[in-house]
PDB file of N, CA and C in Angstrom:
ATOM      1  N   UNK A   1       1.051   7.137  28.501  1.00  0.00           N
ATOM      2  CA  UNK A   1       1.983   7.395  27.421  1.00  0.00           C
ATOM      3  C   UNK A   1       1.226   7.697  26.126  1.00  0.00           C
ATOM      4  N   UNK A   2       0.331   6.748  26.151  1.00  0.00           N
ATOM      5  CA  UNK A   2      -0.425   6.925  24.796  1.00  0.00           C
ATOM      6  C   UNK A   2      -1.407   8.131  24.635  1.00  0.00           C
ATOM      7  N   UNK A   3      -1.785   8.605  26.018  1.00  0.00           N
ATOM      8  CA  UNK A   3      -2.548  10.425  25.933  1.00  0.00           C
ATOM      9  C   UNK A   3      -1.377  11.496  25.847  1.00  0.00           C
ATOM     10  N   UNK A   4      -0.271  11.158  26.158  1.00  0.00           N
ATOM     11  CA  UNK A   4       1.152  12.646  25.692  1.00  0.00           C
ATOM     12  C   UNK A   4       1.389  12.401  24.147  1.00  0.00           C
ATOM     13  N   UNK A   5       1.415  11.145  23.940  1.00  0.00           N
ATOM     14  CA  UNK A   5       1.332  11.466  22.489  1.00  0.00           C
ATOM     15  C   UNK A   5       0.425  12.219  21.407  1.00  0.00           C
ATOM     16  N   UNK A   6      -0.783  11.585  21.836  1.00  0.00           N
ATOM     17  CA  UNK A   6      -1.487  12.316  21.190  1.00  0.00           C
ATOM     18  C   UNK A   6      -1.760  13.799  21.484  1.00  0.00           C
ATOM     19  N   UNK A   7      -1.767  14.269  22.602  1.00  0.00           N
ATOM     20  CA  UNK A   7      -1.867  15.611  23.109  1.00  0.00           C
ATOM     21  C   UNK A   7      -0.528  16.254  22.095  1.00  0.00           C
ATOM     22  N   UNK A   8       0.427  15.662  22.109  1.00  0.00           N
ATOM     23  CA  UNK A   8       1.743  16.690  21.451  1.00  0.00           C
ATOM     24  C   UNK A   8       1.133  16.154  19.435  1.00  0.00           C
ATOM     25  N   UNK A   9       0.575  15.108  19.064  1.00  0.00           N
ATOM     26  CA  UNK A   9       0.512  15.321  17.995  1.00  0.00           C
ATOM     27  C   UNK A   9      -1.246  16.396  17.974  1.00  0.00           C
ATOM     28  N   UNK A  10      -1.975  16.117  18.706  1.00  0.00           N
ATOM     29  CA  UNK A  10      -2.941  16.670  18.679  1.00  0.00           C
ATOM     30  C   UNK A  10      -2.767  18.466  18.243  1.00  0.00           C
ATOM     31  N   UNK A  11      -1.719  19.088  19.425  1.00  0.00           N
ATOM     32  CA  UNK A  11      -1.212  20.485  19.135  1.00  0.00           C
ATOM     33  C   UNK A  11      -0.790  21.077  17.785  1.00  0.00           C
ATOM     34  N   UNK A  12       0.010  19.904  17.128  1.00  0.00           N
ATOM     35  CA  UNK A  12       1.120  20.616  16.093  1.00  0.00           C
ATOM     36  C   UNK A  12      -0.280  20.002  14.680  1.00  0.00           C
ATOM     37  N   UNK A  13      -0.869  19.069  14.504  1.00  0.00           N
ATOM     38  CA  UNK A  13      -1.668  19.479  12.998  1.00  0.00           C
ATOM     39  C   UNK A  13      -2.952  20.359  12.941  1.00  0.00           C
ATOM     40  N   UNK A  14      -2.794  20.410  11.901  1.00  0.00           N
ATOM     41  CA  UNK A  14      -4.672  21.432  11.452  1.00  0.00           C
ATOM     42  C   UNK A  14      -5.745  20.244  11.379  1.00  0.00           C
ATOM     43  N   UNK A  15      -5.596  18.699  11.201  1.00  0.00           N
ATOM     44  CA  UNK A  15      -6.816  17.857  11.473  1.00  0.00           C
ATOM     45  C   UNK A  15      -6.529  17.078  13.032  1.00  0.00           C
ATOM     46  N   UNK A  16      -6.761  17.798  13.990  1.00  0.00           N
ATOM     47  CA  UNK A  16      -6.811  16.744  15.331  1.00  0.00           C
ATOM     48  C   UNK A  16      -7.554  15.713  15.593  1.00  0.00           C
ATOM     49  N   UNK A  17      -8.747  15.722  14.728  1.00  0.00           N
ATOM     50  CA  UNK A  17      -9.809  14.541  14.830  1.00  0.00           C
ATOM     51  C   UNK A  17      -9.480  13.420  14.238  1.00  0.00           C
ATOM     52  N   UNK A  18      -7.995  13.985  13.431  1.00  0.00           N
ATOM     53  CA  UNK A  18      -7.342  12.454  12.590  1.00  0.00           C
ATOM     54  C   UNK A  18      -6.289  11.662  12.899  1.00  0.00           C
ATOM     55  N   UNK A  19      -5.936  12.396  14.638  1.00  0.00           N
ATOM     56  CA  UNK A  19      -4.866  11.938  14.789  1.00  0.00           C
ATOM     57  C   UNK A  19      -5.214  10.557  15.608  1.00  0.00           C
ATOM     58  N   UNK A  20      -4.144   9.743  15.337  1.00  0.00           N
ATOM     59  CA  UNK A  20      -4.702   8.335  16.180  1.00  0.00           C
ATOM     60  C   UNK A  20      -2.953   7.636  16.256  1.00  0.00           C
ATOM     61  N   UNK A  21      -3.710   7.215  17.762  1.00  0.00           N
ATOM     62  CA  UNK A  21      -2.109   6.399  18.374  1.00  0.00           C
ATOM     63  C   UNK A  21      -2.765   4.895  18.605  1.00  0.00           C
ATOM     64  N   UNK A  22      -1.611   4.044  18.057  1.00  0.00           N
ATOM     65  CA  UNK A  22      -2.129   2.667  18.742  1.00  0.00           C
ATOM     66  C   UNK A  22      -0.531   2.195  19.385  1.00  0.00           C
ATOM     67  N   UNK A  23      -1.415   1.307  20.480  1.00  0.00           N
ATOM     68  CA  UNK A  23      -0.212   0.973  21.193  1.00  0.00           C
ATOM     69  C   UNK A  23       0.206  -0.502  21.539  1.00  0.00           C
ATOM     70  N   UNK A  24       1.642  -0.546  21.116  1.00  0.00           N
ATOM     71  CA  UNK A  24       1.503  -2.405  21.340  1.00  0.00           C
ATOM     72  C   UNK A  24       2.344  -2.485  22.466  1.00  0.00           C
ATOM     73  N   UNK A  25       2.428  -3.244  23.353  1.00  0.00           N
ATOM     74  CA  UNK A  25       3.152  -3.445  24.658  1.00  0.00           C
ATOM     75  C   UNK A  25       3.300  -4.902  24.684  1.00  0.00           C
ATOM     76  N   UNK A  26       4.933  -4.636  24.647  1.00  0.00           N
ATOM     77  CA  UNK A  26       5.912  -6.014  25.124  1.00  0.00           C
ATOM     78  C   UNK A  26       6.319  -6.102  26.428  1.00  0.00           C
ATOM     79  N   UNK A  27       7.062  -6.891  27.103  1.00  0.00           N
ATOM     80  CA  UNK A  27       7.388  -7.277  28.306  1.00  0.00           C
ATOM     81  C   UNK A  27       7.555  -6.142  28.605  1.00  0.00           C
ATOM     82  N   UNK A  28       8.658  -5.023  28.140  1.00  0.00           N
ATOM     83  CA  UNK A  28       9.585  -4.207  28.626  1.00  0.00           C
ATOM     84  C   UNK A  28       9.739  -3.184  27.853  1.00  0.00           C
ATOM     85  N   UNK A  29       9.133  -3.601  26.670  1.00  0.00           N
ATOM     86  CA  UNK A  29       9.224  -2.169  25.734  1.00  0.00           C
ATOM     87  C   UNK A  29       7.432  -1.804  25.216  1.00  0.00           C
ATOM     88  N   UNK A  30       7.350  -0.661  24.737  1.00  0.00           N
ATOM     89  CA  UNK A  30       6.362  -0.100  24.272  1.00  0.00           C
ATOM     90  C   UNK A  30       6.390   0.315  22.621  1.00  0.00           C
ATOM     91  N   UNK A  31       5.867   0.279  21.917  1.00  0.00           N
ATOM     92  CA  UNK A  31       5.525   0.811  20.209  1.00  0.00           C
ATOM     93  C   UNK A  31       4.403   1.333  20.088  1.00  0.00           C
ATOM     94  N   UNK A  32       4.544   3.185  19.968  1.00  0.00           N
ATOM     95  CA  UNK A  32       3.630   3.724  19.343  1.00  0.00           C
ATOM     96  C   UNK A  32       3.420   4.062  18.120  1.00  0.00           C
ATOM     97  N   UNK A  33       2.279   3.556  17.544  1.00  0.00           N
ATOM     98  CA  UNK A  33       2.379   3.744  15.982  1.00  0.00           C
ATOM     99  C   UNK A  33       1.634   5.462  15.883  1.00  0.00           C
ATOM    100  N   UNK A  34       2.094   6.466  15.626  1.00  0.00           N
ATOM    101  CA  UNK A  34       0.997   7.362  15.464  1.00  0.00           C
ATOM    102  C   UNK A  34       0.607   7.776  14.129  1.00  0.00           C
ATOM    103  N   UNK A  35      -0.367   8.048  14.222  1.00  0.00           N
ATOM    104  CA  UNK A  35      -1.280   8.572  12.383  1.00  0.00           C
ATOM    105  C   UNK A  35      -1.924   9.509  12.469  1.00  0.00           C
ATOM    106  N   UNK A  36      -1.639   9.886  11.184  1.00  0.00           N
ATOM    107  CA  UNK A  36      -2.517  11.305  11.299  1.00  0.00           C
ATOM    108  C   UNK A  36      -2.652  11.409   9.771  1.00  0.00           C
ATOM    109  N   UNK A  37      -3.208  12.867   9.189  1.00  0.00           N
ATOM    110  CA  UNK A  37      -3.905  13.012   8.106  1.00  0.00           C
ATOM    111  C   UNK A  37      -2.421  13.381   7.128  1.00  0.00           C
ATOM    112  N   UNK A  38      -2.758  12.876   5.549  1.00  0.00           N
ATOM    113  CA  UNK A  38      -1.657  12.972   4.907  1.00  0.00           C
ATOM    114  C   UNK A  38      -0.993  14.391   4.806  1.00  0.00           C
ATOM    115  N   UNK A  39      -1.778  15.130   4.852  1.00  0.00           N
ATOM    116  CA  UNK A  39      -1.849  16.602   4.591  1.00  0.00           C
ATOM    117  C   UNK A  39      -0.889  17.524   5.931  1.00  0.00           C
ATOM    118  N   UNK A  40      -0.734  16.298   7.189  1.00  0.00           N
ATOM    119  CA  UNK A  40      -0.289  17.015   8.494  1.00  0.00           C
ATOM    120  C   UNK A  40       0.537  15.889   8.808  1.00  0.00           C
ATOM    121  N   UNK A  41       1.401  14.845   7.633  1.00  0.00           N
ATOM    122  CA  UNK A  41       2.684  14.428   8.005  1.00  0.00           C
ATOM    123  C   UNK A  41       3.753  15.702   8.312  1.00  0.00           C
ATOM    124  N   UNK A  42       3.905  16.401   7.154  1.00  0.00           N
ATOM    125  CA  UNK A  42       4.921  17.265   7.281  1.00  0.00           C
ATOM    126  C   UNK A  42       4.911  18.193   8.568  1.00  0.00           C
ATOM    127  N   UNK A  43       3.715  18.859   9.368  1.00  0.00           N
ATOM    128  CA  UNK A  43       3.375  19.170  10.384  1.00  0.00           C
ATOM    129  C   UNK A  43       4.245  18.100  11.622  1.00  0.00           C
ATOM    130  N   UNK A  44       4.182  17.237  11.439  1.00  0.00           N
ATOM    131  CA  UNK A  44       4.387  16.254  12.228  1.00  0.00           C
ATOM    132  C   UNK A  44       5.560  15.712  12.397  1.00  0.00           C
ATOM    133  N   UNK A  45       6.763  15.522  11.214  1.00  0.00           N
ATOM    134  CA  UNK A  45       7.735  15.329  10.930  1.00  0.00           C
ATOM    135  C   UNK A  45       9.071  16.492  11.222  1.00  0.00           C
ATOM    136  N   UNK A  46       8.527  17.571  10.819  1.00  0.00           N
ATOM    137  CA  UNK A  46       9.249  18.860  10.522  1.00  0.00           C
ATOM    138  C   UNK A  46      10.408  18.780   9.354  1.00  0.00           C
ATOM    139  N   UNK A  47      10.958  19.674   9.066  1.00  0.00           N
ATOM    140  CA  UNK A  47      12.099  19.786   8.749  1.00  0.00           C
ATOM    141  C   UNK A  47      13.509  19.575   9.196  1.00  0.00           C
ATOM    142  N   UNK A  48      13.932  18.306   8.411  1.00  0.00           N
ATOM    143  CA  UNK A  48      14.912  17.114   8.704  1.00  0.00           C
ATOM    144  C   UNK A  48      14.564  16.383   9.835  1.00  0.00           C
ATOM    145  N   UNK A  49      13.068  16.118   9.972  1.00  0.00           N
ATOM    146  CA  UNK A  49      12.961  15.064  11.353  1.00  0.00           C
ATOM    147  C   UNK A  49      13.048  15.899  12.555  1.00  0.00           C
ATOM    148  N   UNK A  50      13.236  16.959  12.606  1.00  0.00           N
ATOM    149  CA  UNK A  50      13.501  17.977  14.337  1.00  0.00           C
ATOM    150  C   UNK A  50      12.597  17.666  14.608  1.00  0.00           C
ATOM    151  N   UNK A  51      11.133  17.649  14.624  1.00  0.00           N
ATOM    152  CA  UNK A  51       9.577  17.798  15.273  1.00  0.00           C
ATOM    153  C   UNK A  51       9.730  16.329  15.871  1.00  0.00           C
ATOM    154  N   UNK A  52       9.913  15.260  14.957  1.00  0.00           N
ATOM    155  CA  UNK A  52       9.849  13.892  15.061  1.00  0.00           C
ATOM    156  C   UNK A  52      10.889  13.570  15.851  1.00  0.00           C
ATOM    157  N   UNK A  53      11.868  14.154  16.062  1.00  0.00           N
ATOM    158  CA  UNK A  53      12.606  13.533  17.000  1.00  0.00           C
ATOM    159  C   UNK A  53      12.884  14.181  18.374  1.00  0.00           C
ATOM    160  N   UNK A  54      12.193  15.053  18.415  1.00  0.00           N
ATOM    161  CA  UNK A  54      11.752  15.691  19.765  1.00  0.00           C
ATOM    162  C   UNK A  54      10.778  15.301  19.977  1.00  0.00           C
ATOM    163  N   UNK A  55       9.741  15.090  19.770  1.00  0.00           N
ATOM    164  CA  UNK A  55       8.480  13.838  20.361  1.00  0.00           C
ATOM    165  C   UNK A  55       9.372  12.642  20.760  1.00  0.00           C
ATOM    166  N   UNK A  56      10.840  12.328  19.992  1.00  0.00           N
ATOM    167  CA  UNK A  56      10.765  11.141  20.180  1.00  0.00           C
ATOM    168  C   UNK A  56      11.585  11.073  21.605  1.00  0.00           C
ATOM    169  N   UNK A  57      12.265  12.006  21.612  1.00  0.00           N
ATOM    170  CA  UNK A  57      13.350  12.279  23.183  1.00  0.00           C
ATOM    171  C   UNK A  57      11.856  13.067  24.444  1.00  0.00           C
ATOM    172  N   UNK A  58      10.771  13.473  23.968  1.00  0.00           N
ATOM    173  CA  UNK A  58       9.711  13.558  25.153  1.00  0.00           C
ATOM    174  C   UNK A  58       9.421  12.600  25.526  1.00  0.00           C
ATOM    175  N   UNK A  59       8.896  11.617  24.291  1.00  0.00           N
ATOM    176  CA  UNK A  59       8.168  10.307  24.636  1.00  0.00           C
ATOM    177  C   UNK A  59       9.210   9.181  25.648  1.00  0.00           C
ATOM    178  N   UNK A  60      10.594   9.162  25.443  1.00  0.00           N
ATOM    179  CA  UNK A  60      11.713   8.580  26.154  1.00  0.00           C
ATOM    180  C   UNK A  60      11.474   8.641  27.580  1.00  0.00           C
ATOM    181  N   UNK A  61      11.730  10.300  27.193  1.00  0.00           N
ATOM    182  CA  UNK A  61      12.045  11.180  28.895  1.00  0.00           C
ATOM    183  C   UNK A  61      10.918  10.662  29.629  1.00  0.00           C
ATOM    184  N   UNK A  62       9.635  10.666  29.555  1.00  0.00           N
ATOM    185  CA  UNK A  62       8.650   9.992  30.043  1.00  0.00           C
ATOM    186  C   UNK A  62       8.398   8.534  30.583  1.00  0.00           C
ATOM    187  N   UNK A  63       9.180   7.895  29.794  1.00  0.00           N
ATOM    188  CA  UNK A  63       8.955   6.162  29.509  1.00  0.00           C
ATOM    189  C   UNK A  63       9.703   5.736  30.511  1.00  0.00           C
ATOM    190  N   UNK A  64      11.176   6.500  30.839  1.00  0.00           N
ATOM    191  CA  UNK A  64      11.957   6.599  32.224  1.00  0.00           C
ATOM    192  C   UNK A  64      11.333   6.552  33.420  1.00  0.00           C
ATOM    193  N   UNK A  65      10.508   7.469  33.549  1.00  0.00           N
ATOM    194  CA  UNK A  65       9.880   7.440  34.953  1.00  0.00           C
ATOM    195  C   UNK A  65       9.020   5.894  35.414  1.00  0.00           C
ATOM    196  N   UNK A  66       8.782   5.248  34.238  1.00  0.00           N
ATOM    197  CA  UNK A  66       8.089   3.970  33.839  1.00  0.00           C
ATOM    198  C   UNK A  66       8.760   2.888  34.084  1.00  0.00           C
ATOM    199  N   UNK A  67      10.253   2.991  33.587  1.00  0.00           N
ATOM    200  CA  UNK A  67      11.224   2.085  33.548  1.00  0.00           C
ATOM    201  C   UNK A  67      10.451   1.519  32.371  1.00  0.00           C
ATOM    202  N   UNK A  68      10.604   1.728  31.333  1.00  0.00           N
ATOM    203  CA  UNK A  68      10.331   0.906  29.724  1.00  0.00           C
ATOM    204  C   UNK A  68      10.959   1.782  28.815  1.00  0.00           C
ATOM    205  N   UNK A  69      11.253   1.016  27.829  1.00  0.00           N
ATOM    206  CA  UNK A  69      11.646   1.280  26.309  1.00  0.00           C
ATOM    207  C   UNK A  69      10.353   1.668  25.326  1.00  0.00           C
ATOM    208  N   UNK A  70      10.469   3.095  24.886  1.00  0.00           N
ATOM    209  CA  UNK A  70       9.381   3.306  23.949  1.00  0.00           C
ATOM    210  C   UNK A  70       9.439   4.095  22.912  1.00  0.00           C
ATOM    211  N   UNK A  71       9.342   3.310  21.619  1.00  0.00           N
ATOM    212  CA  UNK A  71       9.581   3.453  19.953  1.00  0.00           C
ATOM    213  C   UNK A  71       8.688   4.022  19.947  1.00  0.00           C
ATOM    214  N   UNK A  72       8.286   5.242  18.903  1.00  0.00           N
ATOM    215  CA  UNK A  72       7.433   6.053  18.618  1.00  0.00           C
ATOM    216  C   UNK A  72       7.905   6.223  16.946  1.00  0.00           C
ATOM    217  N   UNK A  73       6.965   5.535  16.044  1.00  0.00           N
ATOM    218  CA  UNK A  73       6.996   5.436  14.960  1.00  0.00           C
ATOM    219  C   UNK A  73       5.389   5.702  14.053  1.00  0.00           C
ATOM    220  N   UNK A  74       5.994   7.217  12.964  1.00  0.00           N
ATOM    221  CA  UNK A  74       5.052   7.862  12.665  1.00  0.00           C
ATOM    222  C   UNK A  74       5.056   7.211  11.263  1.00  0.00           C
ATOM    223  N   UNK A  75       3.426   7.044  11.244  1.00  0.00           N
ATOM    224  CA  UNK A  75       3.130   6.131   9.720  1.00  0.00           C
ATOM    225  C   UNK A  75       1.823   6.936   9.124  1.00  0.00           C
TER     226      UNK A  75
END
Protein backbone atom coordinates (compact mmCIF):
# COMPACT_ATOMS: atom_id res chain seq x y z
CA UNK A 1 0.00 0.00 0.00
CA UNK A 2 2.62 2.22 1.05
CA UNK A 3 4.70 1.73 -2.62
CA UNK A 4 1.07 2.80 -4.72
CA UNK A 5 1.16 5.65 -2.83
CA UNK A 6 4.09 6.85 -3.37
CA UNK A 7 4.36 5.71 -7.02
CA UNK A 8 0.93 7.89 -7.68
CA UNK A 9 2.44 10.82 -5.56
CA UNK A 10 5.84 10.15 -7.04
CA UNK A 11 4.15 10.74 -10.85
CA UNK A 12 2.10 13.93 -10.27
CA UNK A 13 5.13 16.41 -8.47
CA UNK A 14 8.29 18.09 -10.02
CA UNK A 15 10.36 17.06 -6.55
CA UNK A 16 9.99 13.06 -6.36
CA UNK A 17 12.98 12.78 -4.11
CA UNK A 18 10.69 14.69 -1.55
CA UNK A 19 8.02 12.67 -1.55
CA UNK A 20 7.67 10.51 1.64
CA UNK A 21 4.86 8.17 3.03
CA UNK A 22 4.78 6.96 6.58
CA UNK A 23 2.62 4.37 7.67
CA UNK A 24 0.84 3.61 10.93
CA UNK A 25 -1.11 0.31 11.19
CA UNK A 26 -3.95 -0.49 13.59
CA UNK A 27 -5.72 -3.73 14.10
CA UNK A 28 -7.88 -3.14 11.04
CA UNK A 29 -7.23 0.10 9.72
CA UNK A 30 -4.21 1.73 8.03
CA UNK A 31 -3.01 5.80 8.07
CA UNK A 32 -0.99 7.14 5.43
CA UNK A 33 0.55 10.29 6.18
CA UNK A 34 2.04 11.49 2.77
CA UNK A 35 4.60 14.55 2.29
CA UNK A 36 5.98 16.12 -0.12
CA UNK A 37 7.67 19.48 -1.06
CA UNK A 38 5.72 22.77 -0.28
CA UNK A 39 6.00 23.89 -3.74
CA UNK A 40 4.11 20.34 -5.03
CA UNK A 41 1.14 20.49 -2.39
CA UNK A 42 -0.97 22.04 -4.98
CA UNK A 43 0.33 19.33 -7.55
CA UNK A 44 -0.89 16.97 -5.13
CA UNK A 45 -4.13 18.32 -3.92
CA UNK A 46 -5.54 19.66 -7.26
CA UNK A 47 -8.20 21.84 -7.75
CA UNK A 48 -11.05 21.53 -5.13
CA UNK A 49 -9.38 18.32 -3.75
CA UNK A 50 -10.13 16.14 -7.26
CA UNK A 51 -6.31 14.84 -7.32
CA UNK A 52 -6.63 14.18 -3.47
CA UNK A 53 -9.55 12.46 -3.55
CA UNK A 54 -8.91 10.20 -6.29
CA UNK A 55 -5.73 8.90 -4.63
CA UNK A 56 -8.04 8.67 -1.96
CA UNK A 57 -10.86 6.25 -3.75
CA UNK A 58 -7.39 4.30 -5.45
CA UNK A 59 -5.86 3.92 -2.18
CA UNK A 60 -9.56 2.38 -0.83
CA UNK A 61 -10.09 0.34 -3.99
CA UNK A 62 -6.83 -1.35 -3.11
CA UNK A 63 -7.15 -1.68 0.74
CA UNK A 64 -10.37 -3.94 -0.30
CA UNK A 65 -8.53 -6.58 -1.75
CA UNK A 66 -6.71 -6.45 1.88
CA UNK A 67 -9.84 -6.32 3.79
CA UNK A 68 -8.63 -2.96 5.81
CA UNK A 69 -9.63 0.55 6.24
CA UNK A 70 -7.13 3.10 4.80
CA UNK A 71 -6.98 7.02 5.57
CA UNK A 72 -4.67 8.72 3.34
CA UNK A 73 -3.92 12.08 4.78
CA UNK A 74 -1.74 14.69 2.94
CA UNK A 75 0.40 16.97 5.29
Amino acid sequence: MKELLEQIAKSLVSNPDDVNVTEIEDDNSLILELRVAEEDMGKVIGKQGRIAKAIRVVMKAAAIKENKRVVVEII
